[in-house]
N, C-alpha and C. Protein backbone atom coordinates (compact mmCIF):
# COMPACT_ATOMS: atom_id res chain seq x y z
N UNK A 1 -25.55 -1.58 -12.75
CA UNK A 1 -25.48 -2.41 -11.53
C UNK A 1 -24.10 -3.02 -11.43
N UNK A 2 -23.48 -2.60 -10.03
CA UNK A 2 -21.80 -3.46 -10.20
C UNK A 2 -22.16 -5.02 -10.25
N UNK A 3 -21.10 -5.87 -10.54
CA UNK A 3 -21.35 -6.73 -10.63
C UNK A 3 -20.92 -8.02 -9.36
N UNK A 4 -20.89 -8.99 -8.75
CA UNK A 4 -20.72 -9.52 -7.43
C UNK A 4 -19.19 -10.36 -7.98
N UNK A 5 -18.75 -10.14 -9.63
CA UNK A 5 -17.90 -11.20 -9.79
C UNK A 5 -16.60 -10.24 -10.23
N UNK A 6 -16.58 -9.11 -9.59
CA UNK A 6 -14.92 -8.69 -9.44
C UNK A 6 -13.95 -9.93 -8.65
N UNK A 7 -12.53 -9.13 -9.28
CA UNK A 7 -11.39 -10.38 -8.61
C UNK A 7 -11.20 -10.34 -7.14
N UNK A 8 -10.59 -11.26 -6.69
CA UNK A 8 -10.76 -11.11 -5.32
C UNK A 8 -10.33 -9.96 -4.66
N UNK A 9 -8.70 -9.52 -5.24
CA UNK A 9 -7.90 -8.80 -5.20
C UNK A 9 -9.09 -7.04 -4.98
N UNK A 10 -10.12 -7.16 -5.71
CA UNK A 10 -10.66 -5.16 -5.86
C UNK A 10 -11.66 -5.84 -4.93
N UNK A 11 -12.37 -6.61 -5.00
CA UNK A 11 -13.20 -7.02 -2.85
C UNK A 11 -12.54 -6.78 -2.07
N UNK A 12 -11.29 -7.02 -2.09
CA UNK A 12 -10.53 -6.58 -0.71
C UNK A 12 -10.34 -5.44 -0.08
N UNK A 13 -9.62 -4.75 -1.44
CA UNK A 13 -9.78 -3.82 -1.13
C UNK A 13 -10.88 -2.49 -1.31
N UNK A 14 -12.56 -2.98 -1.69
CA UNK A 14 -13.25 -2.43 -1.55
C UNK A 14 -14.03 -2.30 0.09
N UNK A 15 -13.72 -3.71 0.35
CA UNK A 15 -14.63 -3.88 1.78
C UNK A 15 -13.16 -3.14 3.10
N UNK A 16 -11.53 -2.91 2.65
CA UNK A 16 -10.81 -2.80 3.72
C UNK A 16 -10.42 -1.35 3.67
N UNK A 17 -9.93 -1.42 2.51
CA UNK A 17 -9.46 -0.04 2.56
C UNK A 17 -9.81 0.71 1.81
N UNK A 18 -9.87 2.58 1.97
CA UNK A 18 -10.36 3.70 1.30
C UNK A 18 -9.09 3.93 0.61
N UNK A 19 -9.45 4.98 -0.39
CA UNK A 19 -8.48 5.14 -0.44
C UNK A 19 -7.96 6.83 0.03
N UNK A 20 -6.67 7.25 -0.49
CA UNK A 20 -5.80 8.14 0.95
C UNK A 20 -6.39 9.37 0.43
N UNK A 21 -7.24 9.95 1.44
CA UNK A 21 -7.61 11.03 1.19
C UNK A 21 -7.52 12.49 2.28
N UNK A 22 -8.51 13.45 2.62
CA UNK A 22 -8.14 14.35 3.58
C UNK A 22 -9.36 13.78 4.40
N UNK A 23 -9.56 13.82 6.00
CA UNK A 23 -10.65 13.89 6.33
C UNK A 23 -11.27 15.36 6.53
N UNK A 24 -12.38 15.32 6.96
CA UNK A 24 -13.40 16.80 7.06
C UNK A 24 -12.32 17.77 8.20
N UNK A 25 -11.76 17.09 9.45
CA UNK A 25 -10.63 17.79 10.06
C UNK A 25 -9.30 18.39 9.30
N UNK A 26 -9.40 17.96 8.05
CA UNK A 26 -7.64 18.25 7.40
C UNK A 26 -6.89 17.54 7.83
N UNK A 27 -7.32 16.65 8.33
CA UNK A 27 -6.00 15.09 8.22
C UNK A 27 -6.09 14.51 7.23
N UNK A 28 -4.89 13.78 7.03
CA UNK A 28 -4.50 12.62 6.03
C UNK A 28 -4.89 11.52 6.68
N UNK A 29 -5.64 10.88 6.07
CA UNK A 29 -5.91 9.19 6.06
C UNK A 29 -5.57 8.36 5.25
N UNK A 30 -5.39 7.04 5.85
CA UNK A 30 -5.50 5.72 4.85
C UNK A 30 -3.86 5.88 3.66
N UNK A 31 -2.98 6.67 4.12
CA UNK A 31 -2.13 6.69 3.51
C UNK A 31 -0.81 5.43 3.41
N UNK A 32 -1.12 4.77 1.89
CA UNK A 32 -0.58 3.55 1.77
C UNK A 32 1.16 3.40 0.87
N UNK A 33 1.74 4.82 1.27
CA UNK A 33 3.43 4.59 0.91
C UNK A 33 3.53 5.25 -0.36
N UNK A 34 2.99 5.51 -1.39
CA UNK A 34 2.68 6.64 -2.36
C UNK A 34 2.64 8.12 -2.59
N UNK A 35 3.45 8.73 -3.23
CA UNK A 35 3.25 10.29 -2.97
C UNK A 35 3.78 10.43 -1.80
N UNK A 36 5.03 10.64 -1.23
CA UNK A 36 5.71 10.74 -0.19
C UNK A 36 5.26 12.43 0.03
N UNK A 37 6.27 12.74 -1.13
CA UNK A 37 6.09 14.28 -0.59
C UNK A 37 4.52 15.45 -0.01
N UNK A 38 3.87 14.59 -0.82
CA UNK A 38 2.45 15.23 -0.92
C UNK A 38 1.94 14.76 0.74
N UNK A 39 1.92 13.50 0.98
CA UNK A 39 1.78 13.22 2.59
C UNK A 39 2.70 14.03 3.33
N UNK A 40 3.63 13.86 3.26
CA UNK A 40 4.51 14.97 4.24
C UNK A 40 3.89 16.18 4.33
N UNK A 41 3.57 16.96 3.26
CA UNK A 41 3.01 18.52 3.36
C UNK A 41 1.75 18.61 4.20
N UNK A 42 0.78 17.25 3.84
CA UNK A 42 -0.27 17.40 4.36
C UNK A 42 -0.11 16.89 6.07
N UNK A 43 1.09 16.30 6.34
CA UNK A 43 0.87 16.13 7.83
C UNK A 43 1.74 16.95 8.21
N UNK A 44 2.29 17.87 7.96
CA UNK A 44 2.97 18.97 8.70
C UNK A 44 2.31 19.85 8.92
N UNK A 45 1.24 20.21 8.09
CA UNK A 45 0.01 21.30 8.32
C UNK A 45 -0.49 20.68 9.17
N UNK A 46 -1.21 19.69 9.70
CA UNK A 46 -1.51 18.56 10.69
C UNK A 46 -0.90 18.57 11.97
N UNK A 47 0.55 18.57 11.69
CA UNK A 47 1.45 18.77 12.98
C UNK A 47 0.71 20.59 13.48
N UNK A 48 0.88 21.28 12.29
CA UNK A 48 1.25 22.72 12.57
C UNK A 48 -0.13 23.36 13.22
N UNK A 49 -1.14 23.08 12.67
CA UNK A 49 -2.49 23.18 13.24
C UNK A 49 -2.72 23.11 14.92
N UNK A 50 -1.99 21.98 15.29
CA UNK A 50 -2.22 21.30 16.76
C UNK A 50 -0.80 21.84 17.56
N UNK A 51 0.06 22.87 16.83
CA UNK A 51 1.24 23.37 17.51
C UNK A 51 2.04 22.13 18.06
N UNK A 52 2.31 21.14 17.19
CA UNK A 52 3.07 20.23 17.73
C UNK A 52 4.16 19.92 16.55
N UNK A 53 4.16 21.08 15.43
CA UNK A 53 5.68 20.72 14.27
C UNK A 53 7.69 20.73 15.35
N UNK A 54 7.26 21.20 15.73
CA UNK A 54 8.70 21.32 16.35
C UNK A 54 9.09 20.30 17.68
N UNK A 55 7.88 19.99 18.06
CA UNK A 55 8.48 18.30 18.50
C UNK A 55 8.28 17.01 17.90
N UNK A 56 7.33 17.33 16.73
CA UNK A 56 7.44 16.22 15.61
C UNK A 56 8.72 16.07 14.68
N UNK A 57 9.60 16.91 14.58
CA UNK A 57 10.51 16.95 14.19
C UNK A 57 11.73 17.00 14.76
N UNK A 58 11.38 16.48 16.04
CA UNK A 58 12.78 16.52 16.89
C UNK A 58 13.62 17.75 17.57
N UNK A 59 12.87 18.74 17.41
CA UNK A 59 13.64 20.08 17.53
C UNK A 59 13.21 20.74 19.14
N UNK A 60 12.40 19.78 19.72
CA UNK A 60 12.02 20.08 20.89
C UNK A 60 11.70 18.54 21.59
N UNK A 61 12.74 17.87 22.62
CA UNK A 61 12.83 16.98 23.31
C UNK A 61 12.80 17.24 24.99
N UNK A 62 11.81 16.00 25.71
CA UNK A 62 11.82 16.19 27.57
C UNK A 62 13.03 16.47 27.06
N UNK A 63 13.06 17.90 28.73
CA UNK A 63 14.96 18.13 29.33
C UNK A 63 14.20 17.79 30.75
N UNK A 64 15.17 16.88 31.36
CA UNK A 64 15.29 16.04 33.09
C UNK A 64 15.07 17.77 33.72
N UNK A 65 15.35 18.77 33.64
CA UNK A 65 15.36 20.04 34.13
C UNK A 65 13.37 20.74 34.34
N UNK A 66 13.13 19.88 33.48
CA UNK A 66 11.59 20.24 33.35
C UNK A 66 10.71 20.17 34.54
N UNK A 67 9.71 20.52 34.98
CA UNK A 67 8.64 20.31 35.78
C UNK A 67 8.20 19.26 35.39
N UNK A 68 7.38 18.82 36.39
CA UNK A 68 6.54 17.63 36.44
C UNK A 68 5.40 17.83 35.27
N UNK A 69 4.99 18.84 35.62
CA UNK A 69 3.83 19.25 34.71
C UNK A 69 4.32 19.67 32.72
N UNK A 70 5.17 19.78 32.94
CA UNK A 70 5.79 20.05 31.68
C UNK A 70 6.37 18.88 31.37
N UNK A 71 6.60 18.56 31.78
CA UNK A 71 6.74 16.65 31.30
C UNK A 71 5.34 16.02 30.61
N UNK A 72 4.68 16.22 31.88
CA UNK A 72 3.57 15.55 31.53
C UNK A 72 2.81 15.89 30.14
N UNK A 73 2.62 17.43 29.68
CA UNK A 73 2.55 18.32 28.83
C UNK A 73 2.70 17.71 27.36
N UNK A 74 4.53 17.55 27.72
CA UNK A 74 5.36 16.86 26.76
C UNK A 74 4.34 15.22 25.92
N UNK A 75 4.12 14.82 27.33
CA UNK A 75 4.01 13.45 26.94
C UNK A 75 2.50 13.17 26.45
N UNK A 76 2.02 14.25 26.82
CA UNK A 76 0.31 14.14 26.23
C UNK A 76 0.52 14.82 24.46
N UNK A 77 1.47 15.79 24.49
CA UNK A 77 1.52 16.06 22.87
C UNK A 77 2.67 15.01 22.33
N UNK A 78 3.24 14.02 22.68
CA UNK A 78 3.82 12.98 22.04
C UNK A 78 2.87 12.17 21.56
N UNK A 79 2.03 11.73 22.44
CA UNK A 79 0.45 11.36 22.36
C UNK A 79 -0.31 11.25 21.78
N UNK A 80 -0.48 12.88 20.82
CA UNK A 80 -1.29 13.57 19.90
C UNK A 80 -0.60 13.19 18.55
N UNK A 81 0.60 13.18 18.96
CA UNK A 81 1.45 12.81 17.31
C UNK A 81 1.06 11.65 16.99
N UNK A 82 1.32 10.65 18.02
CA UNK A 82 1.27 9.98 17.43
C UNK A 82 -0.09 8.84 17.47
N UNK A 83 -0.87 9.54 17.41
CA UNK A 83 -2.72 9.49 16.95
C UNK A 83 -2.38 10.38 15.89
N UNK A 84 -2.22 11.23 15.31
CA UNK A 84 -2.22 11.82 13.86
C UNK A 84 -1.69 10.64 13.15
N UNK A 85 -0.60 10.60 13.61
CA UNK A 85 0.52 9.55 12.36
C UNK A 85 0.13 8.53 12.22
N UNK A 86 -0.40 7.42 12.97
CA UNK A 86 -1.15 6.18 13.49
C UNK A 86 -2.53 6.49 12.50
N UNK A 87 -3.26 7.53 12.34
CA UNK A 87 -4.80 7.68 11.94
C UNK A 87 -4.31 7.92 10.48
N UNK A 88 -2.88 8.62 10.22
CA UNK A 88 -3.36 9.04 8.70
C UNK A 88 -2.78 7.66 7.98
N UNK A 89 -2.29 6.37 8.61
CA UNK A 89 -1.39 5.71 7.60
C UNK A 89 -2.57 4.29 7.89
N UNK A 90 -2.02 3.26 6.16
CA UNK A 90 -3.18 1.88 6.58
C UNK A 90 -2.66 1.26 7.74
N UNK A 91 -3.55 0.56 8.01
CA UNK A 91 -3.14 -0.33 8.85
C UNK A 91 -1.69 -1.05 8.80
N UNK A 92 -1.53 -1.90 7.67
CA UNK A 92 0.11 -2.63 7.81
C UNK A 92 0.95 -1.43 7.95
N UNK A 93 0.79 -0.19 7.30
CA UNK A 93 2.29 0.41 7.99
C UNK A 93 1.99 1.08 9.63
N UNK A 94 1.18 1.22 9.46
CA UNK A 94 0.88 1.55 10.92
C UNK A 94 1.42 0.58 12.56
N UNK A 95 1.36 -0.59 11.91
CA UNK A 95 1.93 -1.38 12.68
C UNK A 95 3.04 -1.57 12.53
N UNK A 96 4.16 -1.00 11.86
CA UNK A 96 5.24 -0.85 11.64
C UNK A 96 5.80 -0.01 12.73
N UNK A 97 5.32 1.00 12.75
CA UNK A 97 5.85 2.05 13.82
C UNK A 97 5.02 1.97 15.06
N UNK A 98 3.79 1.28 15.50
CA UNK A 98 2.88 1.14 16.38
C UNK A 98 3.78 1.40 17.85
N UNK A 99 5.03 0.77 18.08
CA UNK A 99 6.47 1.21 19.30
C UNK A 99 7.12 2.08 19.72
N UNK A 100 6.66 2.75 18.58
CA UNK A 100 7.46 4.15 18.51
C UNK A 100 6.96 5.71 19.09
N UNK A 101 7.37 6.39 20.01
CA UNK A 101 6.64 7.83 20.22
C UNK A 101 6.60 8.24 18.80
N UNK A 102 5.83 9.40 19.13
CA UNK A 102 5.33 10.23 17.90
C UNK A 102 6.38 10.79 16.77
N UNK A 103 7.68 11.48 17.93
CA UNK A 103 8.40 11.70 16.93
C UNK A 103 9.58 11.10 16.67
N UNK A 104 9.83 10.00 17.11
CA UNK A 104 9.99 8.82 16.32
C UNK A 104 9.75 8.14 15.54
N UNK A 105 7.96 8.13 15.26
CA UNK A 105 7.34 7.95 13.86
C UNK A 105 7.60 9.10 12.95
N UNK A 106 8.16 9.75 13.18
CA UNK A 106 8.09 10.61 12.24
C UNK A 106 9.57 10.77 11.72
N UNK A 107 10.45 10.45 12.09
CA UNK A 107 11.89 10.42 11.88
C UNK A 107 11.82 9.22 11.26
N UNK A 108 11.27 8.05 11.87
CA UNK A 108 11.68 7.01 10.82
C UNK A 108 10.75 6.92 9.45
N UNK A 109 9.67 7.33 9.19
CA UNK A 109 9.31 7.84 8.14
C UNK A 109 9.90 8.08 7.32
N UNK A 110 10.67 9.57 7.31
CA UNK A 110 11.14 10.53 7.11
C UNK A 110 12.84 9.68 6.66
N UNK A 111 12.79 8.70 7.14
CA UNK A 111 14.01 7.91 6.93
C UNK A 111 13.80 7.05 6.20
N UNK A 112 12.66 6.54 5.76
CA UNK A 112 12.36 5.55 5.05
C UNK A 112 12.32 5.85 3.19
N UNK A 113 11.21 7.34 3.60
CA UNK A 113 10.52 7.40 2.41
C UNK A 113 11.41 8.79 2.06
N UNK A 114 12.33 9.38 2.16
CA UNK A 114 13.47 10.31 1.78
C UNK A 114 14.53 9.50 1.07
N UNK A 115 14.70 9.05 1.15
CA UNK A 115 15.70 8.35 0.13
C UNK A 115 17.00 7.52 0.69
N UNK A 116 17.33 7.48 2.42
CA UNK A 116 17.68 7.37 2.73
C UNK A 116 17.96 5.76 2.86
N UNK A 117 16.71 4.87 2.55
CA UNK A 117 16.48 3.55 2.91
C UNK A 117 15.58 2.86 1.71
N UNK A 118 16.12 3.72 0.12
CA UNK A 118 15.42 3.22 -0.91
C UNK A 118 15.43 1.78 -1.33
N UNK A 119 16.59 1.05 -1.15
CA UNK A 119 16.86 -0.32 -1.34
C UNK A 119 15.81 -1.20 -0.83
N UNK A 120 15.84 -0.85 0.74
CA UNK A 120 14.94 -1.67 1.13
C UNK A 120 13.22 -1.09 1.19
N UNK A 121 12.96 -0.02 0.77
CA UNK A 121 11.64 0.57 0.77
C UNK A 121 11.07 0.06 -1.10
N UNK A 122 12.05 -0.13 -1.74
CA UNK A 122 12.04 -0.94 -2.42
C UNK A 122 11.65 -2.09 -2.90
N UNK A 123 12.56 -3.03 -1.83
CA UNK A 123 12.12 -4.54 -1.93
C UNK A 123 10.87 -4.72 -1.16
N UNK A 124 10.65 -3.92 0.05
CA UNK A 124 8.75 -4.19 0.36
C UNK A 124 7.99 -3.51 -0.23
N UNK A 125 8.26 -3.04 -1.22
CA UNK A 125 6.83 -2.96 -2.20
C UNK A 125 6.93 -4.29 -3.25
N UNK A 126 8.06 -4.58 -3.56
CA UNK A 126 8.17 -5.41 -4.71
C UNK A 126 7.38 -6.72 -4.14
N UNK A 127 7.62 -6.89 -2.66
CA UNK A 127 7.14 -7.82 -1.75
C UNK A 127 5.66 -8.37 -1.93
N UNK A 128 5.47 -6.90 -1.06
CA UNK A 128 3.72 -6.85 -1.26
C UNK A 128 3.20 -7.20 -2.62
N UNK A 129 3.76 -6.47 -3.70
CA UNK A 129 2.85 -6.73 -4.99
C UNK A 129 3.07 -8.16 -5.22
N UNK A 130 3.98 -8.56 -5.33
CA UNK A 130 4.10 -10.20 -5.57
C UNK A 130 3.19 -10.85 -4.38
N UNK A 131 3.18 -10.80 -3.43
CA UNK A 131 1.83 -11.50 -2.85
C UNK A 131 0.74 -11.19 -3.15
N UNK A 132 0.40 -10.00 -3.54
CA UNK A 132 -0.98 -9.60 -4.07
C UNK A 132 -1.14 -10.06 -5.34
N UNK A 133 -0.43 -10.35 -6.23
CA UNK A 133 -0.37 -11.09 -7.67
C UNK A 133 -0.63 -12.52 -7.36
N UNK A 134 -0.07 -12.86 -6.66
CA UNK A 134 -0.36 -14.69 -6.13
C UNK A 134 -1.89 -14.87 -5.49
N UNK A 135 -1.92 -13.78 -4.62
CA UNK A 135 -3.56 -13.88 -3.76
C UNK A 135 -4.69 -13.48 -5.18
N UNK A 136 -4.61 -12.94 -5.98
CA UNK A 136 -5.41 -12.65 -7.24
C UNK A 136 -5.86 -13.69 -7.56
N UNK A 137 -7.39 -13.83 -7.88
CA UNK A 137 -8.17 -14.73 -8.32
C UNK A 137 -9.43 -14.43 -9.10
N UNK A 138 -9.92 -14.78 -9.82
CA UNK A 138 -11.06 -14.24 -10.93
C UNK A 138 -12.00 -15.70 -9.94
N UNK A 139 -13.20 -14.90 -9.69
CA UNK A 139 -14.42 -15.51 -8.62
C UNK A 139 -15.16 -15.96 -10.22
N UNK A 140 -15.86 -16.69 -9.28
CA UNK A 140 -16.52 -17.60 -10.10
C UNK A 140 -17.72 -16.09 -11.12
N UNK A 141 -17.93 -16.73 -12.19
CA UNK A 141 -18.70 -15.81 -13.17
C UNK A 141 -18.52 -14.32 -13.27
N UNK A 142 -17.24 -14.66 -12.70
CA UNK A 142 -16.41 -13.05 -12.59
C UNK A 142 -16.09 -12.28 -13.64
N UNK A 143 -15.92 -11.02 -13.81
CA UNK A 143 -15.36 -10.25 -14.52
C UNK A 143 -14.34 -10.25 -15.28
N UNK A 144 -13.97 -10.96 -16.52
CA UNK A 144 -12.43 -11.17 -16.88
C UNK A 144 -11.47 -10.22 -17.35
N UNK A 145 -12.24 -8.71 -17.95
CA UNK A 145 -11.48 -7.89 -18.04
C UNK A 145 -11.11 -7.38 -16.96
N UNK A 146 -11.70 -6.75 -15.75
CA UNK A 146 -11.60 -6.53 -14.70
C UNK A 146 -10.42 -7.33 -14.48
N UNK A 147 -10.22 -8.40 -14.01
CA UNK A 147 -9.78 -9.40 -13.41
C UNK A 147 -8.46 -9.02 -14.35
N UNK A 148 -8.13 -9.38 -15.57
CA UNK A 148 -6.99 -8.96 -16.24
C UNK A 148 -6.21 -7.49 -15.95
N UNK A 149 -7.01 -6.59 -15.60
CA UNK A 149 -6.82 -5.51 -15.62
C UNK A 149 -5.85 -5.28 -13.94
N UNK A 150 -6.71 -5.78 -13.51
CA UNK A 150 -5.64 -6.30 -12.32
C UNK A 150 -4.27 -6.76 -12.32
N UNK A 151 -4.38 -8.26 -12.79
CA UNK A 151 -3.17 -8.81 -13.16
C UNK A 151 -2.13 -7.63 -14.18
N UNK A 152 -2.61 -7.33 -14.76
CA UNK A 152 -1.39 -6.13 -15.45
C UNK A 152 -1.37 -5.07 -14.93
N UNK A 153 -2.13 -4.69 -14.36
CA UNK A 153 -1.20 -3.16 -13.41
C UNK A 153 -0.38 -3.77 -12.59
N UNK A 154 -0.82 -4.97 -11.79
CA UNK A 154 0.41 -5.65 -10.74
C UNK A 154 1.90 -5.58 -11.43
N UNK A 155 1.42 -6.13 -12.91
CA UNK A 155 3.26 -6.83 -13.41
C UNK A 155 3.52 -5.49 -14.06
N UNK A 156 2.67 -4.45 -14.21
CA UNK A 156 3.51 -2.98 -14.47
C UNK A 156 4.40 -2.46 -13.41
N UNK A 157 3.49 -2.37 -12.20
CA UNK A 157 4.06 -1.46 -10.95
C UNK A 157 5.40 -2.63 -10.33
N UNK A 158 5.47 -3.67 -10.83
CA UNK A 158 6.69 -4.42 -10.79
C UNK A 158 8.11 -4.16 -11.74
N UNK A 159 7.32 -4.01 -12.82
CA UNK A 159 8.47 -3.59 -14.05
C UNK A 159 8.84 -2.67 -13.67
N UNK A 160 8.40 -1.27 -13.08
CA UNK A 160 8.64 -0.29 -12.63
C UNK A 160 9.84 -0.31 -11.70
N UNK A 161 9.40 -1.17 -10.92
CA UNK A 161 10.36 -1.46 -9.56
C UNK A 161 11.89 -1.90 -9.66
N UNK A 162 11.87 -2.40 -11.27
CA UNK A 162 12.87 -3.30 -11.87
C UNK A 162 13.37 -5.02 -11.63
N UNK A 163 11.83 -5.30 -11.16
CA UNK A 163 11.26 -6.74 -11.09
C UNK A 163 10.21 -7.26 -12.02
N UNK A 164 10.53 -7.08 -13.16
CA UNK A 164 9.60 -7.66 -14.41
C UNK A 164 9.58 -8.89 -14.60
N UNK A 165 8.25 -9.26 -14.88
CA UNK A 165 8.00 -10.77 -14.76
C UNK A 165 8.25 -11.34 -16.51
N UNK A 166 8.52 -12.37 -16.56
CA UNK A 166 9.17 -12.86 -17.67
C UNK A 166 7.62 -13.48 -18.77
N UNK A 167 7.81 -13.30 -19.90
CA UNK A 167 6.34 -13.89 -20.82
C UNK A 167 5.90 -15.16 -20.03
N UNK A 168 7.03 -16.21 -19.39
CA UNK A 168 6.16 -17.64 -19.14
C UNK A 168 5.87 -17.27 -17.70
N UNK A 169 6.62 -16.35 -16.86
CA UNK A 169 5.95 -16.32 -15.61
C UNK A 169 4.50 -15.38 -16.06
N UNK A 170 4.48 -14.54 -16.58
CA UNK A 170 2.95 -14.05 -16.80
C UNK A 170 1.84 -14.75 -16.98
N UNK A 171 2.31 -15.40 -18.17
CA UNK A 171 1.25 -16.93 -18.36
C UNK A 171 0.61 -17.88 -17.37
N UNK A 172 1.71 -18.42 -16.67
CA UNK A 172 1.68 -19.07 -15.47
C UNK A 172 0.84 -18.49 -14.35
N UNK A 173 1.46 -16.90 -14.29
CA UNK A 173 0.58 -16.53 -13.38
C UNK A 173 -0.71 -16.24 -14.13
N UNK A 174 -1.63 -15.80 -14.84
CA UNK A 174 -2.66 -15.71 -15.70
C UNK A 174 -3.43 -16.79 -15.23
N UNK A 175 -2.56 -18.68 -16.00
CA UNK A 175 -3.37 -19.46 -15.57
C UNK A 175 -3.88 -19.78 -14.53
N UNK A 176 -2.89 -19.34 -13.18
CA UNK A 176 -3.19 -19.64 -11.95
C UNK A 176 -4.19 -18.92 -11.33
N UNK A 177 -4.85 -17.90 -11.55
CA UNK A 177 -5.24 -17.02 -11.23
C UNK A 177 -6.67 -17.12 -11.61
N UNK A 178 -6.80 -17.80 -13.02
CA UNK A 178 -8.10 -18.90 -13.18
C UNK A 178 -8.14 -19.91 -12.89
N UNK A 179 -7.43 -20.93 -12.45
CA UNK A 179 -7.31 -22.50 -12.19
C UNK A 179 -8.92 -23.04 -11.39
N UNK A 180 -9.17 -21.79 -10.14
CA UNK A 180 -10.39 -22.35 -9.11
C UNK A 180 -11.45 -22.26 -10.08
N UNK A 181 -11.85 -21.15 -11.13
CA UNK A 181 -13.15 -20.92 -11.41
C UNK A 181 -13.61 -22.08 -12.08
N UNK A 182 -14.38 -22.58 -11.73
CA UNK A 182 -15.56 -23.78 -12.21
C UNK A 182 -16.68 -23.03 -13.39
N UNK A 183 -16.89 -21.64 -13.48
CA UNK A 183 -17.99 -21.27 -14.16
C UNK A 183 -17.68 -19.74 -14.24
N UNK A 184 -16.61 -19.31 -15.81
CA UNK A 184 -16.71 -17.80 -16.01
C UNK A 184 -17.09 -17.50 -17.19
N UNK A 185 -16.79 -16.23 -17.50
CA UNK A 185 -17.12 -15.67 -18.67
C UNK A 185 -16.31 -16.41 -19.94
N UNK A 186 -15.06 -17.09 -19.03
CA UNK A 186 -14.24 -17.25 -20.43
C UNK A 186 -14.29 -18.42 -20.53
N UNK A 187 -15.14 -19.52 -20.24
CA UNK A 187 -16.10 -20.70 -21.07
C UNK A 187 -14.63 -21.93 -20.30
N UNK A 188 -14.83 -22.88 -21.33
CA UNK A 188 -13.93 -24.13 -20.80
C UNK A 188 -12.69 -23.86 -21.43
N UNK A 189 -11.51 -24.36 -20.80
CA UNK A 189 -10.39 -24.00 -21.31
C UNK A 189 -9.29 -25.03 -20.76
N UNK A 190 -8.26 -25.30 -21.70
CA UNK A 190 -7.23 -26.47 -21.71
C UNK A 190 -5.99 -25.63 -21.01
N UNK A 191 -5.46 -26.07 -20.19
CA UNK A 191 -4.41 -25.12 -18.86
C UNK A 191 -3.17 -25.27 -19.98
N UNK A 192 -2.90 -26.58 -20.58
CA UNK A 192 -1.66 -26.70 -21.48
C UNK A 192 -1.75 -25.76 -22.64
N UNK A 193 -2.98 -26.06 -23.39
CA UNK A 193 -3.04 -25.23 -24.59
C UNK A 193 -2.86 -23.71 -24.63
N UNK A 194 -4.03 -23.26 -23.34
CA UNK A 194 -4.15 -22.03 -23.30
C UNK A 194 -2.19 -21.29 -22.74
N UNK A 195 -1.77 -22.27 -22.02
CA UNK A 195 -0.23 -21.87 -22.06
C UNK A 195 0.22 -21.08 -23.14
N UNK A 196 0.76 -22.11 -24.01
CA UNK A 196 1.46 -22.28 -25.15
C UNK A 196 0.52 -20.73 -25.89
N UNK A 197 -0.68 -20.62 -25.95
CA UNK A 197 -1.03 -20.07 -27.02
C UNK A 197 -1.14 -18.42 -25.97
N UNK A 198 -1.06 -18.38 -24.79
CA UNK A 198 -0.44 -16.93 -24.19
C UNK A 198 0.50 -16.29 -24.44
N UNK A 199 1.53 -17.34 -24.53
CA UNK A 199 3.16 -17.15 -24.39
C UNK A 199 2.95 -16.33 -26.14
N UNK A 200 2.26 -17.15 -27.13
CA UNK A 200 2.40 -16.63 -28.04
C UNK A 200 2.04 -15.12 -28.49
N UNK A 201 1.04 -15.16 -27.62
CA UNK A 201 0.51 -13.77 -27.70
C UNK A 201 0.91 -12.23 -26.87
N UNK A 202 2.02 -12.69 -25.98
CA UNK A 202 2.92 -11.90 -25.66
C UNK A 202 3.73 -11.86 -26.42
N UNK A 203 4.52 -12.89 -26.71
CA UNK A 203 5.63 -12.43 -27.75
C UNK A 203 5.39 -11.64 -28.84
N UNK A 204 4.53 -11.68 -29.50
CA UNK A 204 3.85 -11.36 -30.43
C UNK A 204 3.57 -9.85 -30.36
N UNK A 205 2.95 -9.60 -29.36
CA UNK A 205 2.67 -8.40 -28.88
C UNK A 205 3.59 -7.40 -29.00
N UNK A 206 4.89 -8.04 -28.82
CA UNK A 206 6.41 -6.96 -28.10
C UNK A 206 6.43 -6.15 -29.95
């Protein structure tokens, strides 16, 4: 039986988001900035299916020379793009490009997650995870491995980033992260003591 006292952090994203998979059509969904290349392949087959790769990629733009009807054409498969691109990504990036025609979403993509704009594709992940480390909370009679298990993949996929959190910010964040619970698994506990005796047990650890 799961249990009702996961961290807040895996409720969230159990009740919001799936995670990125194909739908029964062969689209990409729910795709959250991960595996660049592997999304690309799968939405170009996507593009290629619906005969719309070569104006998703810019290689076919309106010419003022066009018919009315070939305009219009144009602008119903701009349309289509960008309902693919819009359906396969989460919500926050989705509203990133939400302004943009289709293959415009797809150029700036393609600009983002190519290497072109790593600095700053960079610092908003480092972003996000640090708010998601702060929003982390162990619910009352909650799960504490769970709940830990959390907190350290966060300060991994940070170290990664080359934003590693320091032994007393870990701690700090640890304690904070229990401060609300009134009633868990891990009984009564002194915020000063349990400090001091974290810090030790990281160091220790190295």
């Amino acid at each position: 039986m799961s249990s009702s006292s996961d961290s807040d952090d895996d409720r969230r994203k159990s009740k919001k988001d799936k995670k990125f998979h194909i739908n029964s059509s062969g689209n990409p969904v729910n795709w959250d900035g991960e595996n660049w290349h592997f999304y690309k392949k799968t939405m170009v087959v996507a593009f290629q299916k619906s005969l719309l790769e070569q104006i998703a990629i810019g290689n076919v733009n309106e010419d003022d020379t066009w018919s009315q009807d070939l305009k219009d054409e144009h602008t119903k498969k701009q349309a289509k793009i960008q309902m693919l691109i819009m359906g396969s990504l989460t919500t926050r990036l989705a509203q990133q490009l939400m302004d943009l025609n289709g293959s415009d979403m797809w150029a700036e993509l393609c600009k983002i997650y190519e290497g072109k704009n790593n600095d700053a594709t960079k610092a908003q992940k480092v972003y996000r995870l640090q708010g998601d480390l702060h929003r982390t909370h162990l619910r009352a009679n909650g799960d504490v491995r769970a709940h830990l298990y959390t907190i350290f993949r966060i300060k991994n996929e940070l170290a990664e980033l080359g934003s590693p959190l320091s032994d007393l910010q870990m701690v700090v964040t640890l304690l904070r992260s229990l401060c609300d619970v009134s009633t868990t698994k891990v009984g009564s506990w002194n915020p000063r003591e349990d400090q001091r005796v974290l810090l030790i047990r990281l160091q220790n650890a190295k």
